[in-house]
N, C-alpha and C. Protein backbone atom coordinates (compact mmCIF):
# COMPACT_ATOMS: atom_id res chain seq x y z
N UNK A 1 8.44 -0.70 -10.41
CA UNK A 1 7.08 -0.36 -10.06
C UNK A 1 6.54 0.55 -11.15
N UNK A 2 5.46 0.42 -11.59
CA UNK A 2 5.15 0.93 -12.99
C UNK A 2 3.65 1.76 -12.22
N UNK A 3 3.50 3.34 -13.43
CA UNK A 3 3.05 3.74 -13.14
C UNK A 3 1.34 3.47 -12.69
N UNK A 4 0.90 2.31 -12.88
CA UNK A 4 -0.24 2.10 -12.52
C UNK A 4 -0.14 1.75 -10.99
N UNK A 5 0.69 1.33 -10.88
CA UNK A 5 1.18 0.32 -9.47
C UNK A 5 1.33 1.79 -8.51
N UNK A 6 1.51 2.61 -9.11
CA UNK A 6 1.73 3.89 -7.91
C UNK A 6 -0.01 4.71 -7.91
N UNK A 7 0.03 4.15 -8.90
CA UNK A 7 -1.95 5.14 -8.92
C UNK A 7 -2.56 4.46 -7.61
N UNK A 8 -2.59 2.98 -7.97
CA UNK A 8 -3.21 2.34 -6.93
C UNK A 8 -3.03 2.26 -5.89
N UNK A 9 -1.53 2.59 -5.24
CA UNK A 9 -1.17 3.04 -4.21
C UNK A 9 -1.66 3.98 -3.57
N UNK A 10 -1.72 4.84 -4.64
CA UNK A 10 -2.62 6.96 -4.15
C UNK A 10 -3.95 5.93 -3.66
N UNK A 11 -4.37 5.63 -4.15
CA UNK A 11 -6.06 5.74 -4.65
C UNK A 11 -6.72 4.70 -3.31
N UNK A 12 -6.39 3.18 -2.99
CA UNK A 12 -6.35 2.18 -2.29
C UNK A 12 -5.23 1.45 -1.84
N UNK A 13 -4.63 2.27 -1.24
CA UNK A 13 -3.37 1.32 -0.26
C UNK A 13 -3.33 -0.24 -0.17
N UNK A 14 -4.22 -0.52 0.16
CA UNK A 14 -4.56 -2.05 0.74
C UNK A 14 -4.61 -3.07 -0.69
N UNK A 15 -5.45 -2.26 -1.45
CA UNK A 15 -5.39 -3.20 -3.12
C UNK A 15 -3.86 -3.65 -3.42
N UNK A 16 -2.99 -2.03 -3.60
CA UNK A 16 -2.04 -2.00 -3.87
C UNK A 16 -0.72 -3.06 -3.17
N UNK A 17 -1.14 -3.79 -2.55
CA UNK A 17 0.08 -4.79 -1.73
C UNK A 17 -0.89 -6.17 -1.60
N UNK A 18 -2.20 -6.27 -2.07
CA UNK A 18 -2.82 -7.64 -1.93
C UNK A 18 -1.71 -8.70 -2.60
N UNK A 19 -1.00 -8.58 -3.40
CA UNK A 19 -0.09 -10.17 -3.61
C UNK A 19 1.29 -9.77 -2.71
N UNK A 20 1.38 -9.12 -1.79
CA UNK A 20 2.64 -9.07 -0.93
C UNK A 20 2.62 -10.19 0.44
N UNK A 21 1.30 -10.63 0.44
CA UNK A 21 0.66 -11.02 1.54
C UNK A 21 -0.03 -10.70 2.87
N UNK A 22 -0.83 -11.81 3.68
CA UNK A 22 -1.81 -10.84 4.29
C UNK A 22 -1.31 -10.15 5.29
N UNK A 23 0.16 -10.49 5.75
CA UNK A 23 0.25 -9.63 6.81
C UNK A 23 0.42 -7.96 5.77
N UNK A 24 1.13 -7.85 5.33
CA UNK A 24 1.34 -6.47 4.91
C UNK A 24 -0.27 -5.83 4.50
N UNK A 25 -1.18 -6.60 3.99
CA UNK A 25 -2.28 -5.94 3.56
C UNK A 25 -3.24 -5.68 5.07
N UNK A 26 -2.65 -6.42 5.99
CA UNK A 26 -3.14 -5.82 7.56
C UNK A 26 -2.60 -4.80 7.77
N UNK A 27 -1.50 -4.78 7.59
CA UNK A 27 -0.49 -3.75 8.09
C UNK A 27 -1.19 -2.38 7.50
N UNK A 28 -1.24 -2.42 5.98
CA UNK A 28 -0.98 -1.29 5.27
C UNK A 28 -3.09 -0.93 5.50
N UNK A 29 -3.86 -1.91 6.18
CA UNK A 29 -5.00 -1.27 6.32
C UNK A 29 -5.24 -0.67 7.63
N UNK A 30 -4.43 -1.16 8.48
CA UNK A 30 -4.55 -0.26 9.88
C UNK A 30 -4.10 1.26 9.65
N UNK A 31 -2.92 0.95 8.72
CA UNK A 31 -2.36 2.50 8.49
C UNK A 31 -3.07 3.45 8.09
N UNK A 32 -4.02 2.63 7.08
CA UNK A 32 -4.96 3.73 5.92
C UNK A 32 -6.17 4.04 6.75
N UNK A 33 -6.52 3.05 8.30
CA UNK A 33 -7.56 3.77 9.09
C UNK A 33 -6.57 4.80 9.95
N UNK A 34 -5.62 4.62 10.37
CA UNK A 34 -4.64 5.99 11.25
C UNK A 34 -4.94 7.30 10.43
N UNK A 35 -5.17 7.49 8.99
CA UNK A 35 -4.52 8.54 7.86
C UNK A 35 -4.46 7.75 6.41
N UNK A 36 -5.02 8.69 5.91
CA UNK A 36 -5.14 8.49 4.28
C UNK A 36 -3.30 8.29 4.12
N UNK A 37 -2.69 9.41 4.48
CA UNK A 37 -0.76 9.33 4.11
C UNK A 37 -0.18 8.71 4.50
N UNK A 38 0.03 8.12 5.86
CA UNK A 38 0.30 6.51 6.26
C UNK A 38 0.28 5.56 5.50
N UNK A 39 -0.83 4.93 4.85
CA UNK A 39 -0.88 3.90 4.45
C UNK A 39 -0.17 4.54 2.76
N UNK A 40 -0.82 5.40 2.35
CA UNK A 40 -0.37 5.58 1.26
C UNK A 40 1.51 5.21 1.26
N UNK A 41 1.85 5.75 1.87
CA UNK A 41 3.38 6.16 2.32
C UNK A 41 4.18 4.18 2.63
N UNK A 42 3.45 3.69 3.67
CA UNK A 42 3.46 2.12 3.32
C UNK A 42 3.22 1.23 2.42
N UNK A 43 2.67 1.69 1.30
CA UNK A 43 2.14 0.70 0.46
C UNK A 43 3.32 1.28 -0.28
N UNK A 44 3.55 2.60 -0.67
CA UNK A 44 4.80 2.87 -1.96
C UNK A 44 6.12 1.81 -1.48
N UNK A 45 6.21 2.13 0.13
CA UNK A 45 7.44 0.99 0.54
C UNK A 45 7.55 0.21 0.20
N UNK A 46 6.19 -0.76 0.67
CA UNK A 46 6.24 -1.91 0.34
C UNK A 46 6.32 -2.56 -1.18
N UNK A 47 6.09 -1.80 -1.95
CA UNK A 47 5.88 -2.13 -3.49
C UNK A 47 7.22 -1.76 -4.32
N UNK A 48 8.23 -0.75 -2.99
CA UNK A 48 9.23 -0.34 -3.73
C UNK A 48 10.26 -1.51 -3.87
N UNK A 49 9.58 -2.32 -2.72
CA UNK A 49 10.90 -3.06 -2.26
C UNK A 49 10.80 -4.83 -3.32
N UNK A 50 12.39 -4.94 -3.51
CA UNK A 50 12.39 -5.89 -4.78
C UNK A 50 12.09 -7.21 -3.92
């Protein structure tokens, strides 16, 4: 995961996992309406994972 890939994570959660598919970019936008750190915190997961 390269450092742009983590900016976009901070910045727009939901951008940050658009090619993971749509469930995760549901996922990771319900989170980012619960809390800005939620989703943030889901999207690093999801992007961490190979």
């Amino acid at each position: 995961m390269g450092i742009l890939r983590v900016l976009v994570c901070i910045f727009c959660p939901p951008l940050a996992v658009i090619d993971k598919g749509c469930g995760s970019v549901l996922i990771i936008f319900l989170l980012t309406l619960c809390g800005w750190v939620p989703g943030v915190i889901g999207a690093l997961i999801i992007n961490n994972k190979r």
